[in-house]
PDB file of N, CA and C in Angstrom:
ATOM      1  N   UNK A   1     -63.133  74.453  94.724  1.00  0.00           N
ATOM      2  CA  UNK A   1     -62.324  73.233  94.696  1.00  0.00           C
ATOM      3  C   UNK A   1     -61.087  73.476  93.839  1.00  0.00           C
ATOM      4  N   UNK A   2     -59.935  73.280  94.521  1.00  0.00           N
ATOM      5  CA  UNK A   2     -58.519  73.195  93.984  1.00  0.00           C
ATOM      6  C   UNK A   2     -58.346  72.343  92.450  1.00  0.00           C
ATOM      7  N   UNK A   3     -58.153  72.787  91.528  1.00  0.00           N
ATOM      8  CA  UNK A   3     -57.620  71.831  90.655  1.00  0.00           C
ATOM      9  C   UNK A   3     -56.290  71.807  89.723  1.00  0.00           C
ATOM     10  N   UNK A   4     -55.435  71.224  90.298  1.00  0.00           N
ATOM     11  CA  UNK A   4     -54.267  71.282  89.469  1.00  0.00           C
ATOM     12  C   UNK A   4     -53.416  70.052  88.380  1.00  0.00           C
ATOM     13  N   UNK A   5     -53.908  70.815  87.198  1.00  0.00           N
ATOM     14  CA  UNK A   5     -53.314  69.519  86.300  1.00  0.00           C
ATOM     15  C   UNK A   5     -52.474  69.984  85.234  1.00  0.00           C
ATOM     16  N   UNK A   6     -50.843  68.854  85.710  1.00  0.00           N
ATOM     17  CA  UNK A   6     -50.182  69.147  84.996  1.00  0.00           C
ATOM     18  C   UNK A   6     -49.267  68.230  83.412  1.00  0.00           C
ATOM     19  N   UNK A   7     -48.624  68.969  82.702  1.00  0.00           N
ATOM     20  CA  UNK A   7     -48.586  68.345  81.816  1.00  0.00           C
ATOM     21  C   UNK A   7     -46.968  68.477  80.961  1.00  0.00           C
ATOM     22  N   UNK A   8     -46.570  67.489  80.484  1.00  0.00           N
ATOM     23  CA  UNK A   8     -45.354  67.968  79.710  1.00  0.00           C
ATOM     24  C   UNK A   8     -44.205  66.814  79.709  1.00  0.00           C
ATOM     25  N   UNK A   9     -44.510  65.808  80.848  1.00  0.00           N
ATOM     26  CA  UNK A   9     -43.456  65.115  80.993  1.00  0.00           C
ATOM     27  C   UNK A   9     -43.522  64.059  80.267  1.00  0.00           C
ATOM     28  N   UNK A  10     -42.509  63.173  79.832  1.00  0.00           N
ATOM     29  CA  UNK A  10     -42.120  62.631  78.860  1.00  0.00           C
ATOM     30  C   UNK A  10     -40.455  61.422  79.134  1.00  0.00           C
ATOM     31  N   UNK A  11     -40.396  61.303  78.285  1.00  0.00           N
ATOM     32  CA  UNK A  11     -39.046  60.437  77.772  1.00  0.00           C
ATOM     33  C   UNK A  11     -37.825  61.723  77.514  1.00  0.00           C
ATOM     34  N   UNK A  12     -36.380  61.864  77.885  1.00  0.00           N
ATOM     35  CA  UNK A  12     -35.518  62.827  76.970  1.00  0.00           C
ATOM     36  C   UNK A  12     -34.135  62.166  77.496  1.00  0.00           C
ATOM     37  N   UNK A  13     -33.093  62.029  76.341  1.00  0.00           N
ATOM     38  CA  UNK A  13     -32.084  61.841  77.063  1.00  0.00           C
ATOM     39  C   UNK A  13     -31.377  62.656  77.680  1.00  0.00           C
ATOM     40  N   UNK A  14     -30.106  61.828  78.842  1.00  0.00           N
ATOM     41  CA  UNK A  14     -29.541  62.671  79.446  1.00  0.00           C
ATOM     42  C   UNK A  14     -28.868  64.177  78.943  1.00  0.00           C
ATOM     43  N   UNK A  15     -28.983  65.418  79.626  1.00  0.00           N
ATOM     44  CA  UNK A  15     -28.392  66.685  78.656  1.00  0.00           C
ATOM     45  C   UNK A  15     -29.748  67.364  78.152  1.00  0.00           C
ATOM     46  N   UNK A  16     -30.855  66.715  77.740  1.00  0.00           N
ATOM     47  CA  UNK A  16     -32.010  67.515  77.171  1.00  0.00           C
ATOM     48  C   UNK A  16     -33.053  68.143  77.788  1.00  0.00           C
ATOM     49  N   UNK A  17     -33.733  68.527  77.223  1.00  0.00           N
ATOM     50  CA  UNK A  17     -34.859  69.823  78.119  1.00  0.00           C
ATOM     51  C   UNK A  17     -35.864  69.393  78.160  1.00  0.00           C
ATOM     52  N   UNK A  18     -37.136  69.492  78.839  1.00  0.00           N
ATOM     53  CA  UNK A  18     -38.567  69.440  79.153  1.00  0.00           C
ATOM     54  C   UNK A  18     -38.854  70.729  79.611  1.00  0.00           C
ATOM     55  N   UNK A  19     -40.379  70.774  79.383  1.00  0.00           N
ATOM     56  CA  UNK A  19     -40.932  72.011  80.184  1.00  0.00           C
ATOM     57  C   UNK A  19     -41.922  71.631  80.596  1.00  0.00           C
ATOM     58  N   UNK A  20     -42.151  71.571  81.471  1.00  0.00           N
ATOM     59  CA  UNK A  20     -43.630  71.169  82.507  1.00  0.00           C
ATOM     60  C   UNK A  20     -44.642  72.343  82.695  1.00  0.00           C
ATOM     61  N   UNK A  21     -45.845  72.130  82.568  1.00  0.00           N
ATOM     62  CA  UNK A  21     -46.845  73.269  82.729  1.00  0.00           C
ATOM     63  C   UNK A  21     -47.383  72.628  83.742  1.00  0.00           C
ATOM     64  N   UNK A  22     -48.272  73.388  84.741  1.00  0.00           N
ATOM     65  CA  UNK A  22     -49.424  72.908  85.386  1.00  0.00           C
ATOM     66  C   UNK A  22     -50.688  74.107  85.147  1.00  0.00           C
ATOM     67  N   UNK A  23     -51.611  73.872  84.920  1.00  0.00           N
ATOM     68  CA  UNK A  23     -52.935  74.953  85.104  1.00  0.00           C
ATOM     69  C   UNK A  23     -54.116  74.213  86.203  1.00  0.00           C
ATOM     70  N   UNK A  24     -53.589  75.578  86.828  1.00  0.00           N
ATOM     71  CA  UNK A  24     -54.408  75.910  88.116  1.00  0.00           C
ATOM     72  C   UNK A  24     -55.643  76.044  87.763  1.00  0.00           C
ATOM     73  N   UNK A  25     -56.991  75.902  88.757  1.00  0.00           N
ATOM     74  CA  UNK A  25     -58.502  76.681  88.932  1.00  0.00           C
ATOM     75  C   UNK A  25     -58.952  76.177  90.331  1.00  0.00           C
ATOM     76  N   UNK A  26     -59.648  77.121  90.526  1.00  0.00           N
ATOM     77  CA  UNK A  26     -60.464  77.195  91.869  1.00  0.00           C
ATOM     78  C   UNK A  26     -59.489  77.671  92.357  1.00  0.00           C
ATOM     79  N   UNK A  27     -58.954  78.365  92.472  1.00  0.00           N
ATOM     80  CA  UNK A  27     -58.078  79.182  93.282  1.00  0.00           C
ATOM     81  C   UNK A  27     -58.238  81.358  92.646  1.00  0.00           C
ATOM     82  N   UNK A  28     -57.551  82.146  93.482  1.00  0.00           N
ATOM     83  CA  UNK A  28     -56.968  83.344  92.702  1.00  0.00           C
ATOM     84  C   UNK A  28     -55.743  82.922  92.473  1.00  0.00           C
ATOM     85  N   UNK A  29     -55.533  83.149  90.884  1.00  0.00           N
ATOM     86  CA  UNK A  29     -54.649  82.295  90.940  1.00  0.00           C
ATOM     87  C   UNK A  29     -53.350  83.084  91.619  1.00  0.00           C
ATOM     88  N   UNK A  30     -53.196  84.604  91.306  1.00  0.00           N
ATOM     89  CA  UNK A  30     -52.447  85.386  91.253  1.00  0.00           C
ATOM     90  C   UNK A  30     -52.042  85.588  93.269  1.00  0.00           C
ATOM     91  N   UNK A  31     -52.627  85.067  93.636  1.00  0.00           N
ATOM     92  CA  UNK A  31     -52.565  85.472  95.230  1.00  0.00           C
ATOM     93  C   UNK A  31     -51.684  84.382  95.703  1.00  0.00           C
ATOM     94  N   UNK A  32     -51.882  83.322  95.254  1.00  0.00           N
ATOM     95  CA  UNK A  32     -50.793  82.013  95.643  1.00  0.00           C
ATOM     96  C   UNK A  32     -49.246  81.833  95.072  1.00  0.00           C
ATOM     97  N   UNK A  33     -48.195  81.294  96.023  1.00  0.00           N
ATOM     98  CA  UNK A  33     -47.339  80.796  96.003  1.00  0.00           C
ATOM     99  C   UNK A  33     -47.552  79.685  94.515  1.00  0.00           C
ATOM    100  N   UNK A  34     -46.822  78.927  93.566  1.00  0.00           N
ATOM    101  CA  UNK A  34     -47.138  78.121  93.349  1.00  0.00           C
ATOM    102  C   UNK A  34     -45.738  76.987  93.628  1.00  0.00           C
ATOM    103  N   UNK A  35     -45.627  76.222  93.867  1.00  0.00           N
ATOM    104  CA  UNK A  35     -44.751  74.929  93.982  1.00  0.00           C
ATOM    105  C   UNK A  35     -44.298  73.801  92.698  1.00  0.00           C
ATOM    106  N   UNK A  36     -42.999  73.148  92.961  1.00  0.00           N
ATOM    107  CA  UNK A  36     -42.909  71.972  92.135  1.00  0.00           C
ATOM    108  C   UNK A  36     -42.219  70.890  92.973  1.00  0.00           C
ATOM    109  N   UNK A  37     -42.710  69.761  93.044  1.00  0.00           N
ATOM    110  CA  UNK A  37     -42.163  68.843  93.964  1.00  0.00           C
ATOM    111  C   UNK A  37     -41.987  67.618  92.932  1.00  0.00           C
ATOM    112  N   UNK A  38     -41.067  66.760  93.616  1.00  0.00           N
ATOM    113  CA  UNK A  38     -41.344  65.501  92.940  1.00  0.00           C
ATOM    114  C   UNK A  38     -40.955  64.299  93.671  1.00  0.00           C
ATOM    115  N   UNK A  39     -40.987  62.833  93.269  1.00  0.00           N
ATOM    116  CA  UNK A  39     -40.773  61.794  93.595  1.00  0.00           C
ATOM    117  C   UNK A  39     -40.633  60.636  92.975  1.00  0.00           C
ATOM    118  N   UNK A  40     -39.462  60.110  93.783  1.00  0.00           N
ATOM    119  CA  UNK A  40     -39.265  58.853  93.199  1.00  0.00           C
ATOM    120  C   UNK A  40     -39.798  57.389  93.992  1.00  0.00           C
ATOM    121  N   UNK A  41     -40.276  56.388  93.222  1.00  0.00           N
ATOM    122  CA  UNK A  41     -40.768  55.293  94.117  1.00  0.00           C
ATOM    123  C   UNK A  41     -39.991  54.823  95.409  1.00  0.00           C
ATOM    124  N   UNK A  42     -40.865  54.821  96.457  1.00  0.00           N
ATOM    125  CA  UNK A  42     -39.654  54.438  97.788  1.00  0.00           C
ATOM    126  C   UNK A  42     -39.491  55.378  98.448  1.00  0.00           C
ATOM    127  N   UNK A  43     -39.583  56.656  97.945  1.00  0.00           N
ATOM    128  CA  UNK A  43     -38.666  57.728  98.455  1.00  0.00           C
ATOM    129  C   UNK A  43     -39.397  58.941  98.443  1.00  0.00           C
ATOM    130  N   UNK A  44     -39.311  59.920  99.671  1.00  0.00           N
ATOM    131  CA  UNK A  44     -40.458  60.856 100.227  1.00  0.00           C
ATOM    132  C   UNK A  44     -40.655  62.222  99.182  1.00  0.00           C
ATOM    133  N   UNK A  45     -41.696  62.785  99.022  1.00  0.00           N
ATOM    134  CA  UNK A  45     -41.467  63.529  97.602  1.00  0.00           C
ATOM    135  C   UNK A  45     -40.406  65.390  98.768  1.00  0.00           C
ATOM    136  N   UNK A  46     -39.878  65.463  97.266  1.00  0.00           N
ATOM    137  CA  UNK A  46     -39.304  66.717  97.205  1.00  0.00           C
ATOM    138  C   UNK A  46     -39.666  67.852  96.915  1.00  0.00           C
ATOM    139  N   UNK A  47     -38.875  69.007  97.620  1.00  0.00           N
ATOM    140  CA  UNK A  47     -39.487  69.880  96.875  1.00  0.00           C
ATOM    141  C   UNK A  47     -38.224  70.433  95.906  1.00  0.00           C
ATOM    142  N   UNK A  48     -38.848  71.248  94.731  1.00  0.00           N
ATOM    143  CA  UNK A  48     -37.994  71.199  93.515  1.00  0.00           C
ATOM    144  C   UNK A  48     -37.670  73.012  93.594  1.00  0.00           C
ATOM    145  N   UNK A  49     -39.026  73.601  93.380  1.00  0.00           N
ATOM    146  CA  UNK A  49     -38.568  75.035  92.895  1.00  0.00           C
ATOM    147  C   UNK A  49     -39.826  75.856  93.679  1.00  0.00           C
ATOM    148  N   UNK A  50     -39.691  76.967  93.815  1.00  0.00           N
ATOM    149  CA  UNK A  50     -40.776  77.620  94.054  1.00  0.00           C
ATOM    150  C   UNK A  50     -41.318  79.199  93.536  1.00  0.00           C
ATOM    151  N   UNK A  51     -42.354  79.696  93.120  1.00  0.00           N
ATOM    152  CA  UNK A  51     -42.847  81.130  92.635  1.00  0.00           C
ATOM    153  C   UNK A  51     -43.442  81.749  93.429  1.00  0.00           C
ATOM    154  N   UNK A  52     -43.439  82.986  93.878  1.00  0.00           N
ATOM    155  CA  UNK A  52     -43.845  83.536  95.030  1.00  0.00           C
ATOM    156  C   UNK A  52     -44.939  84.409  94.147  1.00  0.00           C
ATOM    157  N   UNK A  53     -46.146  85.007  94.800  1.00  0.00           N
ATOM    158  CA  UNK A  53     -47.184  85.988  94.060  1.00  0.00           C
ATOM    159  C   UNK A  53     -46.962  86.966  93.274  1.00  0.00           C
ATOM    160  N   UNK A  54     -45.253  87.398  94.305  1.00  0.00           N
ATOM    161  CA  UNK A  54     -45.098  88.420  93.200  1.00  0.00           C
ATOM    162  C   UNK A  54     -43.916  88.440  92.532  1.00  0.00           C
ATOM    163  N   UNK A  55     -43.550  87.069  91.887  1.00  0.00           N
ATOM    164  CA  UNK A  55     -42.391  86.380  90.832  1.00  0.00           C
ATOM    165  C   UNK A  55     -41.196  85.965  91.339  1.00  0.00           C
ATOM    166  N   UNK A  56     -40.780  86.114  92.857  1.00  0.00           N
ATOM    167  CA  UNK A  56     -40.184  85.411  93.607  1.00  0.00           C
ATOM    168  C   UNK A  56     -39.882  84.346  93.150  1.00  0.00           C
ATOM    169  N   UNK A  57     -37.963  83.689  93.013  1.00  0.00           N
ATOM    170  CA  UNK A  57     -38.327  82.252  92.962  1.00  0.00           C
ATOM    171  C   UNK A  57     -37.199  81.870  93.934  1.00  0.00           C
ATOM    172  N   UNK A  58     -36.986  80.216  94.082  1.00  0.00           N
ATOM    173  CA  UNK A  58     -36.353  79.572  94.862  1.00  0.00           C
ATOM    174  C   UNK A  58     -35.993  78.249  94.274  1.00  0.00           C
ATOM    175  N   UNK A  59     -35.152  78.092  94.308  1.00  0.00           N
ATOM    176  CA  UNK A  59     -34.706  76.484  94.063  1.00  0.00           C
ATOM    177  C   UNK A  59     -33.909  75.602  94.787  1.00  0.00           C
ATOM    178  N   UNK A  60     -34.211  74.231  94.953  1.00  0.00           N
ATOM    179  CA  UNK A  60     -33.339  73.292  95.288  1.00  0.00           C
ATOM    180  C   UNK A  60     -32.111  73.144  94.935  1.00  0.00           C
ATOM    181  N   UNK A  61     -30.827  72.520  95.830  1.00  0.00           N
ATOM    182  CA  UNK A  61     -29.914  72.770  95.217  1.00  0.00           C
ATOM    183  C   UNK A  61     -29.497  72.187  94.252  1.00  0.00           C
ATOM    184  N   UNK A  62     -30.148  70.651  94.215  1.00  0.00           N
ATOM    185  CA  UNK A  62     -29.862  70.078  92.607  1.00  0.00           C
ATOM    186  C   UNK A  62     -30.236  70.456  91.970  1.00  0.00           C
ATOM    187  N   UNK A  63     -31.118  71.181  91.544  1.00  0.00           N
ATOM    188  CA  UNK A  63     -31.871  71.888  90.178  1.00  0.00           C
ATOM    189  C   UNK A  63     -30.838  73.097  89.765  1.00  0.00           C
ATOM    190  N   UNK A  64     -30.351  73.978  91.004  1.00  0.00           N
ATOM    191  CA  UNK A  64     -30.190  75.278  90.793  1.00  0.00           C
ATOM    192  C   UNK A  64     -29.761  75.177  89.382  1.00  0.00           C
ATOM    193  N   UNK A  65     -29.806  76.618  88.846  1.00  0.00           N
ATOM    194  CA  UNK A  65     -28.981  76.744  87.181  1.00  0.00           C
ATOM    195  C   UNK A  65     -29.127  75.786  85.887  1.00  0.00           C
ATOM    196  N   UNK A  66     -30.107  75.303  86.491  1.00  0.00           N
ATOM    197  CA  UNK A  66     -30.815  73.611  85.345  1.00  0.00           C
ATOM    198  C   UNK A  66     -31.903  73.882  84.999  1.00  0.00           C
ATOM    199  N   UNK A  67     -32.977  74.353  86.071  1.00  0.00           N
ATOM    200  CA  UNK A  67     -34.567  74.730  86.063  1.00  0.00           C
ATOM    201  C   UNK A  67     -34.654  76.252  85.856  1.00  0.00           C
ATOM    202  N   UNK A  68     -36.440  76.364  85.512  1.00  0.00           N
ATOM    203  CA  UNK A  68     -36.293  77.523  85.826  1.00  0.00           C
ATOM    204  C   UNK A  68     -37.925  77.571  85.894  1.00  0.00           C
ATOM    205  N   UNK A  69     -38.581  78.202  87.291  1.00  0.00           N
ATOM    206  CA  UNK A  69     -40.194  78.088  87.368  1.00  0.00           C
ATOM    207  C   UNK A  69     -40.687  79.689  86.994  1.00  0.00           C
ATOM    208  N   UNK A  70     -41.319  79.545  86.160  1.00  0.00           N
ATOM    209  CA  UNK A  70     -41.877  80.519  85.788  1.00  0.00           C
ATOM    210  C   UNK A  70     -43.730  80.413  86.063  1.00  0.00           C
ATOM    211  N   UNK A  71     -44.308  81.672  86.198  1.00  0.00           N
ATOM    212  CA  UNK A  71     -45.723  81.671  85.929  1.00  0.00           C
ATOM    213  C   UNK A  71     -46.568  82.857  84.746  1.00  0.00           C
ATOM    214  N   UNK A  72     -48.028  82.572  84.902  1.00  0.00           N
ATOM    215  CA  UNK A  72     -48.429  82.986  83.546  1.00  0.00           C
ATOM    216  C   UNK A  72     -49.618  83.420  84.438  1.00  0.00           C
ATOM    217  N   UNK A  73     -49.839  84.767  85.287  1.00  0.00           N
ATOM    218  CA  UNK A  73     -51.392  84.970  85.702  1.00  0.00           C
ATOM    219  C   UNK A  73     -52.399  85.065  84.917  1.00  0.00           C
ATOM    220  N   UNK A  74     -52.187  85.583  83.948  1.00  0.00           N
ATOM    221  CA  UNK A  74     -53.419  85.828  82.589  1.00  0.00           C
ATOM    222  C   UNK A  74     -53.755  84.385  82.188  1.00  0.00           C
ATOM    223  N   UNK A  75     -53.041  83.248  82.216  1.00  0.00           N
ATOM    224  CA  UNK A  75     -53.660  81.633  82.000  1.00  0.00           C
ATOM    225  C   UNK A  75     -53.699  80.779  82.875  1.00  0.00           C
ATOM    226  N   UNK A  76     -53.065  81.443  84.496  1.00  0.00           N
ATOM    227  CA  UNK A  76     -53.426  80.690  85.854  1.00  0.00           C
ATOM    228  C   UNK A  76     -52.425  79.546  85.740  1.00  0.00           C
ATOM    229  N   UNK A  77     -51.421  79.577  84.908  1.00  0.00           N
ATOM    230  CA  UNK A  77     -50.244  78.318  85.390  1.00  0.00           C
ATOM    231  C   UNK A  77     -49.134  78.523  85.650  1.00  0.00           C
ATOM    232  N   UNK A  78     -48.700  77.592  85.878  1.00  0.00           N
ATOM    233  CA  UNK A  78     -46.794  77.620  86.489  1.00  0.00           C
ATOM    234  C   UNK A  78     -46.439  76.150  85.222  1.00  0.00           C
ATOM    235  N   UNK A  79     -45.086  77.051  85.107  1.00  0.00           N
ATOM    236  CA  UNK A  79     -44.068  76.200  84.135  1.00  0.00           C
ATOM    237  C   UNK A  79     -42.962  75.496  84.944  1.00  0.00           C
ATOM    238  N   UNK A  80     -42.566  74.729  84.362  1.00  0.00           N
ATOM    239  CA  UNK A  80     -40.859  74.525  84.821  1.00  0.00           C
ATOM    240  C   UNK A  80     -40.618  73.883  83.594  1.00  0.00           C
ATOM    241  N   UNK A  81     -39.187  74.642  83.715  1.00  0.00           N
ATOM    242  CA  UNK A  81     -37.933  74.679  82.277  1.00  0.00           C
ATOM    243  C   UNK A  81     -37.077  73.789  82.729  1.00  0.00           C
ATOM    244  N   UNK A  82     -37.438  72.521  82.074  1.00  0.00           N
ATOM    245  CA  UNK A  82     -35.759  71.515  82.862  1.00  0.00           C
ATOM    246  C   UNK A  82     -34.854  71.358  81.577  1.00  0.00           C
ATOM    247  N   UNK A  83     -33.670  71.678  81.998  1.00  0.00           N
ATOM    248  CA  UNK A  83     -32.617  71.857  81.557  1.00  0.00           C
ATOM    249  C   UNK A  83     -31.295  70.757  81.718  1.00  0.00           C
ATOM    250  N   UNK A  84     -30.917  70.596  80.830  1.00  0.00           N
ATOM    251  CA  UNK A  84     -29.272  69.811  81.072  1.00  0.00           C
ATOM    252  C   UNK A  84     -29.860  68.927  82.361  1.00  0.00           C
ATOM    253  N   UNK A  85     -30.846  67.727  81.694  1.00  0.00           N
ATOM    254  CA  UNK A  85     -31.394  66.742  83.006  1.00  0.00           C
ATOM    255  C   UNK A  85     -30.604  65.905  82.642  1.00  0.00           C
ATOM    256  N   UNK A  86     -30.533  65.313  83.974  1.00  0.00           N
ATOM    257  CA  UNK A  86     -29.453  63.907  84.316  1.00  0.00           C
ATOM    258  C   UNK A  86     -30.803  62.372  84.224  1.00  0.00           C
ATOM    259  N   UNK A  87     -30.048  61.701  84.695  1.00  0.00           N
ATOM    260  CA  UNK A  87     -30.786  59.921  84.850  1.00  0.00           C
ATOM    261  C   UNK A  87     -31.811  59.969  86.291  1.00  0.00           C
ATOM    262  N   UNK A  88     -30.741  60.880  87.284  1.00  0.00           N
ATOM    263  CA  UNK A  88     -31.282  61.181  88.527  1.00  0.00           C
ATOM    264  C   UNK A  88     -32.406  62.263  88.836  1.00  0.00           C
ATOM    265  N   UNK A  89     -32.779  63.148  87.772  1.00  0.00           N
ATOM    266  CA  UNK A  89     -34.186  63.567  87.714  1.00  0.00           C
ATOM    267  C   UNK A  89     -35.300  62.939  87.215  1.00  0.00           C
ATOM    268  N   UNK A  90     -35.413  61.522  87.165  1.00  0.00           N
ATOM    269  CA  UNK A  90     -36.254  60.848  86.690  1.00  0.00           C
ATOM    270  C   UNK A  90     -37.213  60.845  88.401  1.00  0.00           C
ATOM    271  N   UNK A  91     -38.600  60.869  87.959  1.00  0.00           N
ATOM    272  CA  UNK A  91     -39.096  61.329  88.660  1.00  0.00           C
ATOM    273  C   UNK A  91     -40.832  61.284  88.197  1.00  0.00           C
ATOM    274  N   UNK A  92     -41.448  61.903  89.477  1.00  0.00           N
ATOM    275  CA  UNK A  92     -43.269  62.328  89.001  1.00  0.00           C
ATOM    276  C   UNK A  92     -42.849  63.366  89.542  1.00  0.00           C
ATOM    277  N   UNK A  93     -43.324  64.334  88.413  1.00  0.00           N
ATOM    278  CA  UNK A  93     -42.995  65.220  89.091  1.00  0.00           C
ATOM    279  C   UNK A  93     -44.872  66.266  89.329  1.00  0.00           C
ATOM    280  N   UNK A  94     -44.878  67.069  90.135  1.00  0.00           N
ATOM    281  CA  UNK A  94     -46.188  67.639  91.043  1.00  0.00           C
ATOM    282  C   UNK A  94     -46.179  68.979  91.355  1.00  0.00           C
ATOM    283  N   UNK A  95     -47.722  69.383  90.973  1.00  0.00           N
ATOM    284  CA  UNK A  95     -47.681  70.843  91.080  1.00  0.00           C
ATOM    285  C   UNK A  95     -48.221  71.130  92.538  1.00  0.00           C
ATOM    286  N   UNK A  96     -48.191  71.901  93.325  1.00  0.00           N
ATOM    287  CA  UNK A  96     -48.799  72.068  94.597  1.00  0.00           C
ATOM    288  C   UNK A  96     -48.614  73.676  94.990  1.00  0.00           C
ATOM    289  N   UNK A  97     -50.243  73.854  95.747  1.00  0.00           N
ATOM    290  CA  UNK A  97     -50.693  75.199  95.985  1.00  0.00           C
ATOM    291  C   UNK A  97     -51.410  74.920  96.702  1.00  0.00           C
ATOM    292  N   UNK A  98     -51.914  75.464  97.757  1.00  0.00           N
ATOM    293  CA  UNK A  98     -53.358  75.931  98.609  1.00  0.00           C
ATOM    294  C   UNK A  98     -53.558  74.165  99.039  1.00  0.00           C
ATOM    295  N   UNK A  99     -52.557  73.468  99.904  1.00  0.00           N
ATOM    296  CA  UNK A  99     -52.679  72.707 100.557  1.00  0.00           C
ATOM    297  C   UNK A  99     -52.562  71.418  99.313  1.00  0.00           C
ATOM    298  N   UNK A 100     -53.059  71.522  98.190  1.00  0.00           N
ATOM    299  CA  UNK A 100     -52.778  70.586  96.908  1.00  0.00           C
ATOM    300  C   UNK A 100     -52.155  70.381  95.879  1.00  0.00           C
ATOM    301  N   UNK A 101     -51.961  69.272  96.322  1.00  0.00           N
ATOM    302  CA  UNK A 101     -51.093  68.501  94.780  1.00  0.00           C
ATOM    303  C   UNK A 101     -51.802  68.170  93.767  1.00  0.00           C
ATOM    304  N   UNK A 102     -51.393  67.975  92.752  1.00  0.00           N
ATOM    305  CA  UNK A 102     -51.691  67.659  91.142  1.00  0.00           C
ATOM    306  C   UNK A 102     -51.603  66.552  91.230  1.00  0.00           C
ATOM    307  N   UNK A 103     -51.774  65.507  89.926  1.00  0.00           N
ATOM    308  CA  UNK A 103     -51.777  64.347  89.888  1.00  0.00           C
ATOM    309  C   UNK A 103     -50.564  63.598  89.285  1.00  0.00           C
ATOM    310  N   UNK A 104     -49.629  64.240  88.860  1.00  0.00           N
ATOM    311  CA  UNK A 104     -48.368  64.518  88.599  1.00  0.00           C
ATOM    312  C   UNK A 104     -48.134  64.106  87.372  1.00  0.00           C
ATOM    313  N   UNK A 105     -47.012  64.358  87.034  1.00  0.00           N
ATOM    314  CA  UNK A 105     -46.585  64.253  85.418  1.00  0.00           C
ATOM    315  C   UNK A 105     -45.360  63.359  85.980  1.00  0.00           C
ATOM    316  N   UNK A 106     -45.146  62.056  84.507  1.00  0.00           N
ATOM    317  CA  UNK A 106     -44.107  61.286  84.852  1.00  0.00           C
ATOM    318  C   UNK A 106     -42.580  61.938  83.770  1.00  0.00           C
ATOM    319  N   UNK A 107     -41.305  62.016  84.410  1.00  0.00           N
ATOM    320  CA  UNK A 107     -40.432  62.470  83.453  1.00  0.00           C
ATOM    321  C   UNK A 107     -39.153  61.506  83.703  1.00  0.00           C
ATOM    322  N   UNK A 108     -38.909  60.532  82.539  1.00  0.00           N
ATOM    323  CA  UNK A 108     -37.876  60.331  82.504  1.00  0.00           C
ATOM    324  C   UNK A 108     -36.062  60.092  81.890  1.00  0.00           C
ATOM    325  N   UNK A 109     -35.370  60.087  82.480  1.00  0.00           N
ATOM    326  CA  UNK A 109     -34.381  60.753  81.825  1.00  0.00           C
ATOM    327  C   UNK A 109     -33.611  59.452  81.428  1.00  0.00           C
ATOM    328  N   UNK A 110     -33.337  59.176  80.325  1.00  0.00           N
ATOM    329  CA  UNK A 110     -32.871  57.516  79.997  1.00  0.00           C
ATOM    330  C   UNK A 110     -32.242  57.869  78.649  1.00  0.00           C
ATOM    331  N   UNK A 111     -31.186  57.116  78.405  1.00  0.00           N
ATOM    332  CA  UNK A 111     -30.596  56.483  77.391  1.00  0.00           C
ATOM    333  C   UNK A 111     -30.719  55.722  76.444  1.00  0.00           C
TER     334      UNK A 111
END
């Protein structure tokens, strides 16, 4: 059984950083893609960044040069480094692998 729970999100104002963890189990962890998606109420979730098995990454174009997804095989998680966030990354944001999502972390960016 898939379990992904992640953690980190918070309150920061506009310009400041978060780092989001998620830790994976029931999976290898090292064989999977891992994902970051998110969403806002109303509105269909996104996808944010992505890590490939073998450190591959990818990003959306609003994130590009803001984020940065990293992983950790020896502790089975994926990070994301948010950077210089705006009002408009306010968000849940969600870890997803092997068909599942996490239960998401809330982050928002306010004044």
């Amino acid at each position: 059984q898939v379990q992904l729970v992640e953690s980190g999100g918070g309150l920061v104002q506009p310009g400041g950083s978060l780092r989001l963890s998620c830790a994976a189990s029931g999976i290898v962890f090292s064989l999977y893609a891992m994902n970051w998606y998110r969403q806002v109420p109303g509105k269909p979730r996104e996808w944010v960044a992505s890590i490939t098995e073998t450190g591959s990454t990818t990003y959306a174009d609003f994130v590009k040069g803001r984020f940065t997804i990293s992983r950790d095989n020896a502790k089975t998680s994926v990070n994301l480094q948010m950077n210089s966030l705006k009002p408009e990354d306010t968000a849940v944001y969600y870890c997803y692998t092997a068909a599942n999502f996490g239960q998401g972390t809330q982050v928002t960016v306010s004044s």
